[in-house]
Protein backbone atom coordinates (compact mmCIF):
# COMPACT_ATOMS: atom_id res chain seq x y z
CA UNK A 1 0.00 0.00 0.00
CA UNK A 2 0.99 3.61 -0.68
CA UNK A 3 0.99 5.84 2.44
CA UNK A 4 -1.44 8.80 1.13
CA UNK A 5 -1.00 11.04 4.31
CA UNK A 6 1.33 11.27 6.83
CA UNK A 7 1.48 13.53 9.71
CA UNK A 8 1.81 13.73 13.82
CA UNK A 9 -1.34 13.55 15.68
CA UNK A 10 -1.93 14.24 19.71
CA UNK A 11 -4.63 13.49 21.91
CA UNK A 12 -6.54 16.18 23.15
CA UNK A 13 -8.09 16.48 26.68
CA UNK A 14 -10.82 14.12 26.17
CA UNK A 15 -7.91 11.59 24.87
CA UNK A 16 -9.19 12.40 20.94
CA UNK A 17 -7.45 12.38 18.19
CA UNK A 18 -8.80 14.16 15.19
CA UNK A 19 -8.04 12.96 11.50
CA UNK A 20 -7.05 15.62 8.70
CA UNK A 21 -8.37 15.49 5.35
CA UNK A 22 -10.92 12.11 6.46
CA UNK A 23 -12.92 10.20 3.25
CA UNK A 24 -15.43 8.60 5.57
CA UNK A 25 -17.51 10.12 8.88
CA UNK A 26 -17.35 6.45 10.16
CA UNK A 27 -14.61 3.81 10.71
CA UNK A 28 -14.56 0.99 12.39
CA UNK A 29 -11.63 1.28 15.27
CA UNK A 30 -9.62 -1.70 16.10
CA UNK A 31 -6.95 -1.43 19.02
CA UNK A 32 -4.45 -3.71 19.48
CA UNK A 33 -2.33 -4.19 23.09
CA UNK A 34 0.86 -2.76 21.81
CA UNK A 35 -0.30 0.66 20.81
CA UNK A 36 -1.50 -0.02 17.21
CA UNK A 37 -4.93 1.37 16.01
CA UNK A 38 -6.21 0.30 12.89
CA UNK A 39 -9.21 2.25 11.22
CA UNK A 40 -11.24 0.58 8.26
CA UNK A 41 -13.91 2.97 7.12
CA UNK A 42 -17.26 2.34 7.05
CA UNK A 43 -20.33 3.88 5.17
CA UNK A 44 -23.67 3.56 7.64
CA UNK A 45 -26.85 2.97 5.47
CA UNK A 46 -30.08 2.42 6.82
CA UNK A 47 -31.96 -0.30 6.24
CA UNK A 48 -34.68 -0.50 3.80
CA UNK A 49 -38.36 -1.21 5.35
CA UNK A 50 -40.40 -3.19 3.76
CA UNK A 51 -44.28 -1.76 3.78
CA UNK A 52 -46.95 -3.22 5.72
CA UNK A 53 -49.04 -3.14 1.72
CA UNK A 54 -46.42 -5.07 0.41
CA UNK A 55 -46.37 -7.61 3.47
CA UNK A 56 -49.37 -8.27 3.01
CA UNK A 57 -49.69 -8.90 -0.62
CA UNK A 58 -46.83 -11.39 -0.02
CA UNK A 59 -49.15 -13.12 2.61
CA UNK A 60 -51.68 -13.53 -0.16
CA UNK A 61 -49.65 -14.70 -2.61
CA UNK A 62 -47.97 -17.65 -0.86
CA UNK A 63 -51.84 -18.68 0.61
CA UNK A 64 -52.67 -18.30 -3.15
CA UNK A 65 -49.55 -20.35 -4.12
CA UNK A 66 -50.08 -23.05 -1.11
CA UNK A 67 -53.92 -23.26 -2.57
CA UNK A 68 -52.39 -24.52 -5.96
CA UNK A 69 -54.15 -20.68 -7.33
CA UNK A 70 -51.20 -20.14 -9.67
CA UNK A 71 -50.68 -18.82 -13.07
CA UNK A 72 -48.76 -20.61 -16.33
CA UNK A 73 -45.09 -20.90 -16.44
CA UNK A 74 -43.05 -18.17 -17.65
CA UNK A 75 -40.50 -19.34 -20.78
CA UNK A 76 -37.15 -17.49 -19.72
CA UNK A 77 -35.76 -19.24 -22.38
CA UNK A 78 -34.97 -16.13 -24.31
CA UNK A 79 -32.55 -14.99 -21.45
């Protein structure tokens, strides 16, 4: 790997250390017993919800599927 940026940093009062020119608001810290920190970034997203309309047309279709109330096959032959 290529070092990108080098510089000293210090703790400040609260024992923080603040990183210059940062890509990512979030890492993920790891601290090892001699000293070493190692910071892999991380990008928070939040989860997707699925809707309480769409729940419930899932519900209906596998009741409709476990009825045997299905339609023809689909040819995916073409792809």
């Amino acid at each position: 790997m290529q070092v990108v940026n080098n510089y000293i940093a210090h703790t400040d009062s609260k024992k923080r250390i603040t990183l210059r020119k940062s890509k990512f608001k979030y890492y993920d810290v790891k601290e090892y017993d001699n000293g070493c920190l190692v910071l892999e970034p991380r990008e928070l997203v939040k989860p997707k919800d699925v809707s309480n309309k769409a729940l419930e047309v899932m519900d209906e279709s596998i009741a409709n599927f476990e009825k045997g109330k299905v339609s023809a096959s689909v040819d995916l032959s073409d792809f």
